[in-house]
PDB file of N, CA and C in Angstrom:
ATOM      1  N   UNK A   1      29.650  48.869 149.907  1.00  0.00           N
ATOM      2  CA  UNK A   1      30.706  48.523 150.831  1.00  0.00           C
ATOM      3  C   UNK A   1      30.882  49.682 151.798  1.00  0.00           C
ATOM      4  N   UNK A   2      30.702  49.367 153.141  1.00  0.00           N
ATOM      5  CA  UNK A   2      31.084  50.901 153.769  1.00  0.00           C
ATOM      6  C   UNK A   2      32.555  50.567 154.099  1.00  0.00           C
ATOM      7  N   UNK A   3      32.945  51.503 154.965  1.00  0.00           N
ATOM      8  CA  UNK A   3      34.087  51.938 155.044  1.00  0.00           C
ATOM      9  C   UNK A   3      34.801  51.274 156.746  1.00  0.00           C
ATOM     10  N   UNK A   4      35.559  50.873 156.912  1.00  0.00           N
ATOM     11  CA  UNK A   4      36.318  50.123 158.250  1.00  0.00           C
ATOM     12  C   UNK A   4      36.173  51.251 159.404  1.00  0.00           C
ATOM     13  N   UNK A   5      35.986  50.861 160.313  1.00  0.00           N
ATOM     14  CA  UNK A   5      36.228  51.753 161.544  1.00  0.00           C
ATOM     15  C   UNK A   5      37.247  52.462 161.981  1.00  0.00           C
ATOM     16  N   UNK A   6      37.080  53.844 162.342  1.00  0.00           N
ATOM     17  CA  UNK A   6      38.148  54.428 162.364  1.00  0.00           C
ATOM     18  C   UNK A   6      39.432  53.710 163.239  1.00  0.00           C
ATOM     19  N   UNK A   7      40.674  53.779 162.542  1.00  0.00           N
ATOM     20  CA  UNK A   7      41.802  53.263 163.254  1.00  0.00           C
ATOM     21  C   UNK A   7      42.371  54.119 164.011  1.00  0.00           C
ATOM     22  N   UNK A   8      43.381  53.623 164.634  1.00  0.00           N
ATOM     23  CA  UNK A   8      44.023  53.768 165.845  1.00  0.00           C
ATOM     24  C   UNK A   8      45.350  54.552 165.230  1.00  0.00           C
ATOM     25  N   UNK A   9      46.092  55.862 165.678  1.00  0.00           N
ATOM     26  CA  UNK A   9      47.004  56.286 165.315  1.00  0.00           C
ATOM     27  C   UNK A   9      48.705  55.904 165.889  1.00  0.00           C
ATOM     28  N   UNK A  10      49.336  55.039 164.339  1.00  0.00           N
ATOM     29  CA  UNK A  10      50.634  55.139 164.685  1.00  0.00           C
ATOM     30  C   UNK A  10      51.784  56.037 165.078  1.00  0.00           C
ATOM     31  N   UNK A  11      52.586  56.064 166.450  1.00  0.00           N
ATOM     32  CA  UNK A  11      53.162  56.726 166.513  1.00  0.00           C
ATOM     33  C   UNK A  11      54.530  56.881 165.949  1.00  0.00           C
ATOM     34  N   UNK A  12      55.062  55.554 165.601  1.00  0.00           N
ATOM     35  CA  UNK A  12      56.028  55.386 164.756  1.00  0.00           C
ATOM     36  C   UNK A  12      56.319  55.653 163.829  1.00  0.00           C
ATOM     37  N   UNK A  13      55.167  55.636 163.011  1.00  0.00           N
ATOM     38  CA  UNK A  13      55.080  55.941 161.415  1.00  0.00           C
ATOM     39  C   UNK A  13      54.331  57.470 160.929  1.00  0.00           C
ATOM     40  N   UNK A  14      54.783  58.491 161.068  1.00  0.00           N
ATOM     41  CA  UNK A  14      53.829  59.824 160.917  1.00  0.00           C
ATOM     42  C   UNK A  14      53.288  59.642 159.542  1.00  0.00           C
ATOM     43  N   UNK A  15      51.696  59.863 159.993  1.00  0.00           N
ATOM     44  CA  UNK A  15      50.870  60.157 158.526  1.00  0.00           C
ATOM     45  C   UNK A  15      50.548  58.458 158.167  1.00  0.00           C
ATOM     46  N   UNK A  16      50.535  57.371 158.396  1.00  0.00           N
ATOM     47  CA  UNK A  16      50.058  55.664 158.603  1.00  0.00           C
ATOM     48  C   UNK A  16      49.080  55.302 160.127  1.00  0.00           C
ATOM     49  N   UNK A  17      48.619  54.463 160.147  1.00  0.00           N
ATOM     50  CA  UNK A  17      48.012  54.336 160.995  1.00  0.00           C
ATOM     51  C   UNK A  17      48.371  52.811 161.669  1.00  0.00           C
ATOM     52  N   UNK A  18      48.103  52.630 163.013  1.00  0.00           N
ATOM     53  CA  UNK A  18      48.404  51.258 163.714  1.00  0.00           C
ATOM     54  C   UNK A  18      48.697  50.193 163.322  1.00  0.00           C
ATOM     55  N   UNK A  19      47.183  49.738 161.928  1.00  0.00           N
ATOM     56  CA  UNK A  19      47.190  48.784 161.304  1.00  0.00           C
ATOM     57  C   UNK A  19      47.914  48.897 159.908  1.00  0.00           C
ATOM     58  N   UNK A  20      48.044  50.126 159.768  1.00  0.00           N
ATOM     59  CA  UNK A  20      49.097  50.240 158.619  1.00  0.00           C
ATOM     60  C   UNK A  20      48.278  50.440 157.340  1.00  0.00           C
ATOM     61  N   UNK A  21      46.842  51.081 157.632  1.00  0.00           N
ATOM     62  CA  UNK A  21      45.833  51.201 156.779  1.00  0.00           C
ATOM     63  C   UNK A  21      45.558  52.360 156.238  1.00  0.00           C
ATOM     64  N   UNK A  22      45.250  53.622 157.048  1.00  0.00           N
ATOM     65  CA  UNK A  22      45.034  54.601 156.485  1.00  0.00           C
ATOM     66  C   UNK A  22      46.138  55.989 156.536  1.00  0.00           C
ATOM     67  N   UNK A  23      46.561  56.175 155.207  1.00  0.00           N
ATOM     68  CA  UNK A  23      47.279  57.073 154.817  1.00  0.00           C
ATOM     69  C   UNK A  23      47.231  58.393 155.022  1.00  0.00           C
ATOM     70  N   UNK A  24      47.390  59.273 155.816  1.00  0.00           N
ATOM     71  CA  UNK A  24      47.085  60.664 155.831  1.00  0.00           C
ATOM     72  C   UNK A  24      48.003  61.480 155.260  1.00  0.00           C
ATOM     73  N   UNK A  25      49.446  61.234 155.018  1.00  0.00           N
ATOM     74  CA  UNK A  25      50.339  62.027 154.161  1.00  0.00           C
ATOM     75  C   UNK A  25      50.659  61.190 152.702  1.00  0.00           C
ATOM     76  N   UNK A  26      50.334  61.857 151.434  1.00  0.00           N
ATOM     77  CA  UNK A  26      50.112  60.991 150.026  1.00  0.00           C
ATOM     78  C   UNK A  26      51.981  60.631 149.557  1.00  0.00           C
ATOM     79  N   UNK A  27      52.307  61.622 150.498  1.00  0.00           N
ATOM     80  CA  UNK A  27      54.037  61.667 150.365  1.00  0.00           C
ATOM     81  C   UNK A  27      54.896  60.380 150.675  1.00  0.00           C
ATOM     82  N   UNK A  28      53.335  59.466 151.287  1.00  0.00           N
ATOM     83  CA  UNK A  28      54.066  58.128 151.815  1.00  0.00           C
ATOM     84  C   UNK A  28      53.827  57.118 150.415  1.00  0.00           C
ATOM     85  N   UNK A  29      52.815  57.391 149.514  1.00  0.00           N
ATOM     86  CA  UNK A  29      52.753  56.575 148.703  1.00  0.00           C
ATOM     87  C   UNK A  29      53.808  56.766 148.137  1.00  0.00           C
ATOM     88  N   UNK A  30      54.282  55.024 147.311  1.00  0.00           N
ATOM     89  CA  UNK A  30      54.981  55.172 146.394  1.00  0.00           C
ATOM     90  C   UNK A  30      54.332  54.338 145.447  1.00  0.00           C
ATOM     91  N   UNK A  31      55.685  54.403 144.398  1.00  0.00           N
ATOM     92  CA  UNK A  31      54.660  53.808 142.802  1.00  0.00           C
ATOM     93  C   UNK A  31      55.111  52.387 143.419  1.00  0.00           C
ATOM     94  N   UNK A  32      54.107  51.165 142.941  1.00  0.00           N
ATOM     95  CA  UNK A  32      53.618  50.233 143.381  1.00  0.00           C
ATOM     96  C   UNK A  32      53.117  49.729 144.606  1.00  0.00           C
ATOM     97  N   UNK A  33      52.204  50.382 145.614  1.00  0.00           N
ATOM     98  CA  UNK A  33      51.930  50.547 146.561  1.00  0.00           C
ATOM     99  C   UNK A  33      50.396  49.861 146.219  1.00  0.00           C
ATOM    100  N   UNK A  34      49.649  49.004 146.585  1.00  0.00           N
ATOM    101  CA  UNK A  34      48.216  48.756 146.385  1.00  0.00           C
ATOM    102  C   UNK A  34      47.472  50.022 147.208  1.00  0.00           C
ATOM    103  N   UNK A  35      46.586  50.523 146.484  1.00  0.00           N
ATOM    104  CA  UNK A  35      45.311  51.849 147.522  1.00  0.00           C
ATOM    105  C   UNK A  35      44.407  50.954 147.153  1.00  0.00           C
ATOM    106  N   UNK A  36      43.628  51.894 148.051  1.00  0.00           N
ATOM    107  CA  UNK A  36      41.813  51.899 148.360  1.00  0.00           C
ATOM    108  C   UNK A  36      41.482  53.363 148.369  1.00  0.00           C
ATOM    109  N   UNK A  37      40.790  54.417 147.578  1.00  0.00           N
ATOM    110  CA  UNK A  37      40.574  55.221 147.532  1.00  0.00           C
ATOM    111  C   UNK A  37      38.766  55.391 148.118  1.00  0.00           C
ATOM    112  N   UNK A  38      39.282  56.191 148.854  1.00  0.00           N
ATOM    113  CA  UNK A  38      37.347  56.187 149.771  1.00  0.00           C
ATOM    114  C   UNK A  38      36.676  57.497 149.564  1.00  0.00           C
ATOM    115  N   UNK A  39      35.956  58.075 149.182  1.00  0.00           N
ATOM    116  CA  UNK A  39      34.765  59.028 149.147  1.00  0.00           C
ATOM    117  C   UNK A  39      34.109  58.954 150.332  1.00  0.00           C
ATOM    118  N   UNK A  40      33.995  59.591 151.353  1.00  0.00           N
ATOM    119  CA  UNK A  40      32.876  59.665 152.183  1.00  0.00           C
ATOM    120  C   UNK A  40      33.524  58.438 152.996  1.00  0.00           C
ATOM    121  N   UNK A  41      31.999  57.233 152.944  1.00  0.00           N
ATOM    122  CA  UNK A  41      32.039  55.901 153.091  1.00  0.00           C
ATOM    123  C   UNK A  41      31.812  54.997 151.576  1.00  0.00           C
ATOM    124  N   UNK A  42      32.014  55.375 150.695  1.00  0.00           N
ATOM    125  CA  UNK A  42      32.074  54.840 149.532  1.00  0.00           C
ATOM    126  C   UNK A  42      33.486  54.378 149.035  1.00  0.00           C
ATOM    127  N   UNK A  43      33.695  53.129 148.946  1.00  0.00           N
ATOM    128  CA  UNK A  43      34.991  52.578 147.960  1.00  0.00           C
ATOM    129  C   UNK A  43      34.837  52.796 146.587  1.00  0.00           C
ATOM    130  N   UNK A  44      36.077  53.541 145.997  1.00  0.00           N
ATOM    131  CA  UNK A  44      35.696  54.463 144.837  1.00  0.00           C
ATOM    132  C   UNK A  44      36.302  53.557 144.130  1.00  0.00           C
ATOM    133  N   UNK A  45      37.690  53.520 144.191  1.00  0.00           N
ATOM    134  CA  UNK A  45      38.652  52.788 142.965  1.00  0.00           C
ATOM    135  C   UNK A  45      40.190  52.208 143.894  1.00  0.00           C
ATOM    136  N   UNK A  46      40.455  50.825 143.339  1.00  0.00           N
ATOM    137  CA  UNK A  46      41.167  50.319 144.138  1.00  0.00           C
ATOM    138  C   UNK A  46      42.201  49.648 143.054  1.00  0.00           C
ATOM    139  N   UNK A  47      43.662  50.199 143.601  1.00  0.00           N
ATOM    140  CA  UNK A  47      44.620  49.891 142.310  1.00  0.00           C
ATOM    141  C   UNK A  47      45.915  50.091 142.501  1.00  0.00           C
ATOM    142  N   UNK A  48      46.876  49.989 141.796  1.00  0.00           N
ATOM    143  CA  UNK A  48      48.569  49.868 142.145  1.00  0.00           C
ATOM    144  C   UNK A  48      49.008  51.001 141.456  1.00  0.00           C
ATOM    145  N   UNK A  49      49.653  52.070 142.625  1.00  0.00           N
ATOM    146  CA  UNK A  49      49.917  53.377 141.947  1.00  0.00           C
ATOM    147  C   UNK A  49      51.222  52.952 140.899  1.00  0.00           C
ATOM    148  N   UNK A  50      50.990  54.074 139.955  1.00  0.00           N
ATOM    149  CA  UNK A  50      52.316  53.968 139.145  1.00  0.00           C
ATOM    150  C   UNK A  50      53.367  54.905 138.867  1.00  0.00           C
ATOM    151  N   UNK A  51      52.551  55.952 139.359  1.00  0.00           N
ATOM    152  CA  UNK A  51      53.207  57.498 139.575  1.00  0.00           C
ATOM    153  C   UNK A  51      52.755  58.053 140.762  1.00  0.00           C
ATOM    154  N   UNK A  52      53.512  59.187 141.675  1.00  0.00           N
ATOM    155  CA  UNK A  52      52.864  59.368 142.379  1.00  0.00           C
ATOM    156  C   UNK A  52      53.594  61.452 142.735  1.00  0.00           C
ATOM    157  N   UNK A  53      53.035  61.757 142.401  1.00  0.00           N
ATOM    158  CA  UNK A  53      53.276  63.434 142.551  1.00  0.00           C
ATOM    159  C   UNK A  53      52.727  64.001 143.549  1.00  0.00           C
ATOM    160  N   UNK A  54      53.037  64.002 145.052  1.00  0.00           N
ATOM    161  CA  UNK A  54      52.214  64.359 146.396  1.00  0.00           C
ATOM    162  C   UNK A  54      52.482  65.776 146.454  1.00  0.00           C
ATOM    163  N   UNK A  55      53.674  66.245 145.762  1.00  0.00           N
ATOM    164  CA  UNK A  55      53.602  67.745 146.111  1.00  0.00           C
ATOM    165  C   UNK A  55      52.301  68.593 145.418  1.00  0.00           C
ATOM    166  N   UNK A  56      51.919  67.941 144.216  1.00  0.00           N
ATOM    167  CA  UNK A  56      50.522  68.445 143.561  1.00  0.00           C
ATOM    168  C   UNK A  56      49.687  67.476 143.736  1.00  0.00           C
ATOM    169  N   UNK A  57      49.873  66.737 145.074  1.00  0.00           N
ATOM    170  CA  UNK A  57      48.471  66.181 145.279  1.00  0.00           C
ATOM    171  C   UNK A  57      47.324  64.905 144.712  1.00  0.00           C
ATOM    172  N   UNK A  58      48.634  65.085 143.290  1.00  0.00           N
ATOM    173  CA  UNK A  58      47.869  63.818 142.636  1.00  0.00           C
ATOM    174  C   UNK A  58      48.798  62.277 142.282  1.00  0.00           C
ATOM    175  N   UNK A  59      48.076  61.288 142.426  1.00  0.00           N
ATOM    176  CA  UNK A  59      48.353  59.899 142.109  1.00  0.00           C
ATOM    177  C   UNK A  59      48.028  59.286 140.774  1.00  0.00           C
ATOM    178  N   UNK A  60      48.693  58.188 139.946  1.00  0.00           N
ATOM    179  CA  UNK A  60      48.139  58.001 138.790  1.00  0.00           C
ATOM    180  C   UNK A  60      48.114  56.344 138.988  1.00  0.00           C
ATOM    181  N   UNK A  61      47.067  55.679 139.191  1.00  0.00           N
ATOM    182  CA  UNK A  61      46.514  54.199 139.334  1.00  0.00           C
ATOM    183  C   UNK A  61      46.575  53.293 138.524  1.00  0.00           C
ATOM    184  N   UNK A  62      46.626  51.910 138.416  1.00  0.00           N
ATOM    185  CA  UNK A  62      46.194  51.223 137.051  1.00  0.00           C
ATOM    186  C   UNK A  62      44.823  50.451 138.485  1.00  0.00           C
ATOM    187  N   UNK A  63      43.838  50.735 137.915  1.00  0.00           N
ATOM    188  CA  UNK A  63      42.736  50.058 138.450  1.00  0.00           C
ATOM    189  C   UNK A  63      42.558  48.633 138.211  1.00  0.00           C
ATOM    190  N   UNK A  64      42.513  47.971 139.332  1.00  0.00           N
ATOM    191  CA  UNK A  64      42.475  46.645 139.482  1.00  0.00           C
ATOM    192  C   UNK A  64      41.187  46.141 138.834  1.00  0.00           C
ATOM    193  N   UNK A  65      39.704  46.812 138.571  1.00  0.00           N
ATOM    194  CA  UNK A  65      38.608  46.132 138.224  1.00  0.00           C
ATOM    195  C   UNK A  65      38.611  46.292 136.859  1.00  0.00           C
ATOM    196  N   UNK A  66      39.165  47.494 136.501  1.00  0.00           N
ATOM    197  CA  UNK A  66      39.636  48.042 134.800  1.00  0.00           C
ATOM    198  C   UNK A  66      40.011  47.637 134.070  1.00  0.00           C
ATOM    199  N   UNK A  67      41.680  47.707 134.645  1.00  0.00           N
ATOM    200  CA  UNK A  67      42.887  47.619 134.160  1.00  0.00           C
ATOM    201  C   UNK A  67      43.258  49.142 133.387  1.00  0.00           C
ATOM    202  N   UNK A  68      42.250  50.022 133.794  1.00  0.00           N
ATOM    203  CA  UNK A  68      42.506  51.509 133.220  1.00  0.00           C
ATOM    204  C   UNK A  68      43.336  52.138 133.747  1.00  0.00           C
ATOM    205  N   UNK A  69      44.267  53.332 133.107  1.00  0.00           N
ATOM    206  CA  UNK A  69      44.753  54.074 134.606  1.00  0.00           C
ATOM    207  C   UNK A  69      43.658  55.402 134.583  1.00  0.00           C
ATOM    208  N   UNK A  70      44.280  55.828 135.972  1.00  0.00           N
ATOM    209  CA  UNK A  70      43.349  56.633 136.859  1.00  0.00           C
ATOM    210  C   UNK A  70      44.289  57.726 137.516  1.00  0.00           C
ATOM    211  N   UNK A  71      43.617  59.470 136.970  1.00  0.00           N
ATOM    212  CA  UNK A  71      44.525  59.980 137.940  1.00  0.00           C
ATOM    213  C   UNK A  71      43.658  60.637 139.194  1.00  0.00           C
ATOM    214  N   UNK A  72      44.099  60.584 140.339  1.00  0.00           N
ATOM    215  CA  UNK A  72      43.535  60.525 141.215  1.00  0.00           C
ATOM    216  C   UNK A  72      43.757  61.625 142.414  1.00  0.00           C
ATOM    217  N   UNK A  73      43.111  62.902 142.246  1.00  0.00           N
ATOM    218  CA  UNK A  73      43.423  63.894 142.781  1.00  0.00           C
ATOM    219  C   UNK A  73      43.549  63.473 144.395  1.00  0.00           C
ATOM    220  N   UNK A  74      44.662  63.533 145.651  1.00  0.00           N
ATOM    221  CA  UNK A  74      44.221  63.057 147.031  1.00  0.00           C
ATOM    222  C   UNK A  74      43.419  63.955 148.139  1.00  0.00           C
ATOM    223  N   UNK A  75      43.190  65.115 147.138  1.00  0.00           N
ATOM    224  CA  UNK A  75      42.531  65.965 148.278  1.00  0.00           C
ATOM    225  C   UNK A  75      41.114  65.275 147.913  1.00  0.00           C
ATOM    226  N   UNK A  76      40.727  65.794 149.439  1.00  0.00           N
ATOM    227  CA  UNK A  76      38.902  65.062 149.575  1.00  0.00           C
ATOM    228  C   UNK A  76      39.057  63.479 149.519  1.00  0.00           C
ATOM    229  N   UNK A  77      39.982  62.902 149.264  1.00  0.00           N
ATOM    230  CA  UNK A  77      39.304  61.363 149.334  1.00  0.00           C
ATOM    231  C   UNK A  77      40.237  60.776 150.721  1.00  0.00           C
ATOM    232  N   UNK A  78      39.590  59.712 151.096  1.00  0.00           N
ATOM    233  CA  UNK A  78      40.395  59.166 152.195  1.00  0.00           C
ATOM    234  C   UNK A  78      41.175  58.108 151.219  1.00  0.00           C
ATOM    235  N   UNK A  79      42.835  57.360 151.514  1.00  0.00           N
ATOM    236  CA  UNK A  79      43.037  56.477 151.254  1.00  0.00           C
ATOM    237  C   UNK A  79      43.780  55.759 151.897  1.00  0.00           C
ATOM    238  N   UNK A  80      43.742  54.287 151.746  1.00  0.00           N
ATOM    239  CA  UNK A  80      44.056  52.978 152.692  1.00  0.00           C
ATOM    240  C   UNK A  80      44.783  52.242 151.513  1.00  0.00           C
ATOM    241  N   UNK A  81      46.165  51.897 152.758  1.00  0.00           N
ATOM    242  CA  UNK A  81      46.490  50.615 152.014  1.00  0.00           C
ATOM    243  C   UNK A  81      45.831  49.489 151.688  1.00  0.00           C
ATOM    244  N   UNK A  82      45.934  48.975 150.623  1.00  0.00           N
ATOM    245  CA  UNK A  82      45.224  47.829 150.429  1.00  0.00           C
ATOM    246  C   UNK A  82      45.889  46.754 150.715  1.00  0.00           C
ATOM    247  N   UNK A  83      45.669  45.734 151.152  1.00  0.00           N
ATOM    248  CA  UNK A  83      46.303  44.317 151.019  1.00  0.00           C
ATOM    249  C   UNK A  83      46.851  43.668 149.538  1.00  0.00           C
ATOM    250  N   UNK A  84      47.134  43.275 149.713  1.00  0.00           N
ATOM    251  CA  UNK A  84      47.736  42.111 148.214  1.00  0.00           C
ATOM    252  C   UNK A  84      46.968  41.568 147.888  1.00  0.00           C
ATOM    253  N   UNK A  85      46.496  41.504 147.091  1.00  0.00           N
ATOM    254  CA  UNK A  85      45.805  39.737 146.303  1.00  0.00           C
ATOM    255  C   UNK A  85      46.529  38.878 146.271  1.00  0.00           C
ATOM    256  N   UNK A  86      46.611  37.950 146.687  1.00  0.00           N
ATOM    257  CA  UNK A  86      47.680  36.407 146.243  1.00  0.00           C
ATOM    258  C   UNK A  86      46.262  35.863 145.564  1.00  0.00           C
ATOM    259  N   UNK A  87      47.393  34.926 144.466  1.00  0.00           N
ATOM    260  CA  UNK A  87      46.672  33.771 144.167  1.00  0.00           C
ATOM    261  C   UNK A  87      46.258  32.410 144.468  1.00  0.00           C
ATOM    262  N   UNK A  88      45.272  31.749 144.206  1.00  0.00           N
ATOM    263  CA  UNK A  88      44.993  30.819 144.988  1.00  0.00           C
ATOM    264  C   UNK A  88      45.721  29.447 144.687  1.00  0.00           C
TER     265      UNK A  88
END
């Protein structure tokens, strides 16, 4: 899976982006927030935070493909809101 084209910067929202996708301050996550955690151009792990400690940088996930949790250091990785899953 690569990775979406770079977005467009919101001015409204410091640290979110236009589409409301990519996160640059982790201080915006909160616990139940869907991510997309990106490496590079690699989609690493994608999941509903449950904790979220931005002053040390780290997030703690329950992974959607798992159901494991995950703690998830935010330095070095890019991350994006994810959309919702609805059901069908």
């Amino acid at each position: 899976m690569t990775a979406p084209s770079a977005p467009t910067t919101d001015a409204t929202t410091p640290g979110t982006t236009a589409d409301g996708a990519w996160v640059r301050d982790p201080a915006l996550i909160r616990a139940g927030d869907r991510i997309e955690v990106w490496e590079q151009d690699t989609l690493c792990h994608v999941g509903t935070v449950g904790q979220s400690a931005p002053h040390l940088g780290l997030l703690w996930i329950l992974e959607a493909r798992t159901g494991s949790r995950r703690l998830v250091p935010v330095h070095g990785y890019r991350l994006r809101l994810s959309p919702s899953v609805r059901a069908a």
